[in-house]
C-alpha atoms as a PDB file:
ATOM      1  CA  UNK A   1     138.412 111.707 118.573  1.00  0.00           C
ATOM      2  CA  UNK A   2     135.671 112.145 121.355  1.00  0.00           C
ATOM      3  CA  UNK A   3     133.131 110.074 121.793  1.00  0.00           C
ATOM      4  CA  UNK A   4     130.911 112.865 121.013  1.00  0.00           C
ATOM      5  CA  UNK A   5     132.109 113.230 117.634  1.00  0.00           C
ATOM      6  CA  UNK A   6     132.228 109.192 117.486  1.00  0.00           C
ATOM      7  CA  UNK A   7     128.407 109.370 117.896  1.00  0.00           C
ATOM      8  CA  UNK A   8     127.720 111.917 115.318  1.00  0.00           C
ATOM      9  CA  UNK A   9     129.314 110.158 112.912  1.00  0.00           C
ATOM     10  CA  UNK A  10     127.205 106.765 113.237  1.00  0.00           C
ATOM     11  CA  UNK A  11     124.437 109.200 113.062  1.00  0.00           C
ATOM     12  CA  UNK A  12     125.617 110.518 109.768  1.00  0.00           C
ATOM     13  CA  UNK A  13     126.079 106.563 108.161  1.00  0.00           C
ATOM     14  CA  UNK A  14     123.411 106.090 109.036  1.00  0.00           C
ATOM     15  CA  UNK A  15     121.432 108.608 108.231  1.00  0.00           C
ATOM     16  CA  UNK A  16     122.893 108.651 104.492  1.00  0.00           C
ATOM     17  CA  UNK A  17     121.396 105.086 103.818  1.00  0.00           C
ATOM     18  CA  UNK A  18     118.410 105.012 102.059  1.00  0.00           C
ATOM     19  CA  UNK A  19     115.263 103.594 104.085  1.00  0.00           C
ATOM     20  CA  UNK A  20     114.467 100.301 101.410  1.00  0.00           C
ATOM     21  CA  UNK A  21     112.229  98.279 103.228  1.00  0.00           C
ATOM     22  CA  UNK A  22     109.602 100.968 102.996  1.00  0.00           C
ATOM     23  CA  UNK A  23     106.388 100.852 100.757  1.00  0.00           C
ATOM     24  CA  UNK A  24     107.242 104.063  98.761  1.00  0.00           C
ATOM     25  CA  UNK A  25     110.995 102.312  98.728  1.00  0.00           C
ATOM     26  CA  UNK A  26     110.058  99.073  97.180  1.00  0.00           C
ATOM     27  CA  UNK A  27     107.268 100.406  94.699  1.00  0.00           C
ATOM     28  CA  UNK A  28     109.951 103.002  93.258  1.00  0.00           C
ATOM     29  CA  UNK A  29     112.343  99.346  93.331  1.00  0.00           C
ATOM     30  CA  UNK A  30     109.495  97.929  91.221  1.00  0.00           C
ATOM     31  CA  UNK A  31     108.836 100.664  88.733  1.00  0.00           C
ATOM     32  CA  UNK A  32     112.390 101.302  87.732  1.00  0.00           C
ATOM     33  CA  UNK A  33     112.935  97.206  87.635  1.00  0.00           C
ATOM     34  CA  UNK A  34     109.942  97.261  85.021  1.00  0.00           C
ATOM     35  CA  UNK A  35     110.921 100.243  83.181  1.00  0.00           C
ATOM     36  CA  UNK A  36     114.046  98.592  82.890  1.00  0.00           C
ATOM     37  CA  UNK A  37     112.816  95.511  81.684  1.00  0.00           C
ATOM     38  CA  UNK A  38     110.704  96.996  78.950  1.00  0.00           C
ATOM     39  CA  UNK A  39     113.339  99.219  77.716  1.00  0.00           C
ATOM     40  CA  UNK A  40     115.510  95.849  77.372  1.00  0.00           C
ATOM     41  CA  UNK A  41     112.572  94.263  75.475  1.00  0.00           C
ATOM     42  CA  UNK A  42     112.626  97.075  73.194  1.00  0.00           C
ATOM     43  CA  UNK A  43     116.381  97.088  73.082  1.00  0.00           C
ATOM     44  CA  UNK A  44     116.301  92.706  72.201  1.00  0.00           C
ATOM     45  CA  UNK A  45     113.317  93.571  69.236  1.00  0.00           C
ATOM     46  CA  UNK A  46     115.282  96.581  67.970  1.00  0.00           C
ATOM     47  CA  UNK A  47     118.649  94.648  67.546  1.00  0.00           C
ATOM     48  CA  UNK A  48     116.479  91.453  66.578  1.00  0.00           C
ATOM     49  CA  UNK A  49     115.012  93.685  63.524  1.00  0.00           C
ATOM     50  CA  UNK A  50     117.891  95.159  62.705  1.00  0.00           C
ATOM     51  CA  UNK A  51     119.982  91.904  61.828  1.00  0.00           C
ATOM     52  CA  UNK A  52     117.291  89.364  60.990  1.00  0.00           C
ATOM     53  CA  UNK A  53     116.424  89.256  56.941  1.00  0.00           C
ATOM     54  CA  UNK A  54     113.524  91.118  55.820  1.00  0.00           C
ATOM     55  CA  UNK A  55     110.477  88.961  55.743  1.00  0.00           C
ATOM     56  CA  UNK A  56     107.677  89.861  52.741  1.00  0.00           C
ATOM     57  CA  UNK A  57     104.590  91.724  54.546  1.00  0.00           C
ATOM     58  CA  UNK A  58     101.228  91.763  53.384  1.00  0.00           C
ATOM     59  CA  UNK A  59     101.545  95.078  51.970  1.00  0.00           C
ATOM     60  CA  UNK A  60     103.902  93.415  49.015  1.00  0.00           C
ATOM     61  CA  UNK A  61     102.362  90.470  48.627  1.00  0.00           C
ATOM     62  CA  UNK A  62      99.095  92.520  47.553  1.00  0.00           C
ATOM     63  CA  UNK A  63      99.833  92.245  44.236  1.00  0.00           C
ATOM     64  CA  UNK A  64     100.142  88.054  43.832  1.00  0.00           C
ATOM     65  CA  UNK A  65      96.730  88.100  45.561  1.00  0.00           C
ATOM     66  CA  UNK A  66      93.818  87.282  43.809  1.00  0.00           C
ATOM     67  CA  UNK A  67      90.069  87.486  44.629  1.00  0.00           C
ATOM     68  CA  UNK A  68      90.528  84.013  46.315  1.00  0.00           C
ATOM     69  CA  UNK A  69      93.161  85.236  48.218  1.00  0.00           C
ATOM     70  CA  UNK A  70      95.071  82.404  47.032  1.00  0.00           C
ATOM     71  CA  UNK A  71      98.027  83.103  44.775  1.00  0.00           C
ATOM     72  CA  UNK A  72      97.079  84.337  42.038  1.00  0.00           C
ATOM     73  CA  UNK A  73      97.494  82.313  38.328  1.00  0.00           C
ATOM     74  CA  UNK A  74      99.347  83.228  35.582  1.00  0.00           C
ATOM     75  CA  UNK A  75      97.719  84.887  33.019  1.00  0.00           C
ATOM     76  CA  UNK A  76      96.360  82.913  30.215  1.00  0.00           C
ATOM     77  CA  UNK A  77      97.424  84.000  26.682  1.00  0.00           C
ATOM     78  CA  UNK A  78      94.661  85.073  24.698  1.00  0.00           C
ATOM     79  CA  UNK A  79      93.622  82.747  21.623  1.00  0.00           C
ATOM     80  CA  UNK A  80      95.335  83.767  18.190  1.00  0.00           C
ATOM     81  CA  UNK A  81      92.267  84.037  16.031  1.00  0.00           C
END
């Protein structure tokens, strides 16, 4: 090989990295890092919901409300007249 050819392929090395200590480098670094991390947050809740037991929402517990918004009491037979 000549030294010519040598040369042009150092150029070529190092022309194919990537510049990363750049501005535009690191803030496309950051964004993908926090897209990343949010897609693994959704990931851990989606798996988390999938296999933890179903807790009672508010929608059905609507109907053991009362206008206290305690638990409601059990109804009272009427008197036998």
């Amino acid at each position: 090989m000549s030294s010519s050819e040598i040369a042009d392929n150092k150029w070529e090395l190092e022309a194919s990295k990537p510049p990363i200590t750049t501005a535009g480098a690191m803030a496309q670094i950051a964004i993908i890092g926090a897209f990343t991390l949010v897609f693994g947050w959704i990931l851990a809740f989606s798996v988390l919901g999938i296999v933890s037991p179903k807790k009672k929402t508010m929608a059905d517990k609507y109907g053991e409300m009362n206008a206290e918004g305690g638990a409601a009491a059990p109804a009272e037979a009427p008197a036998a007249e």
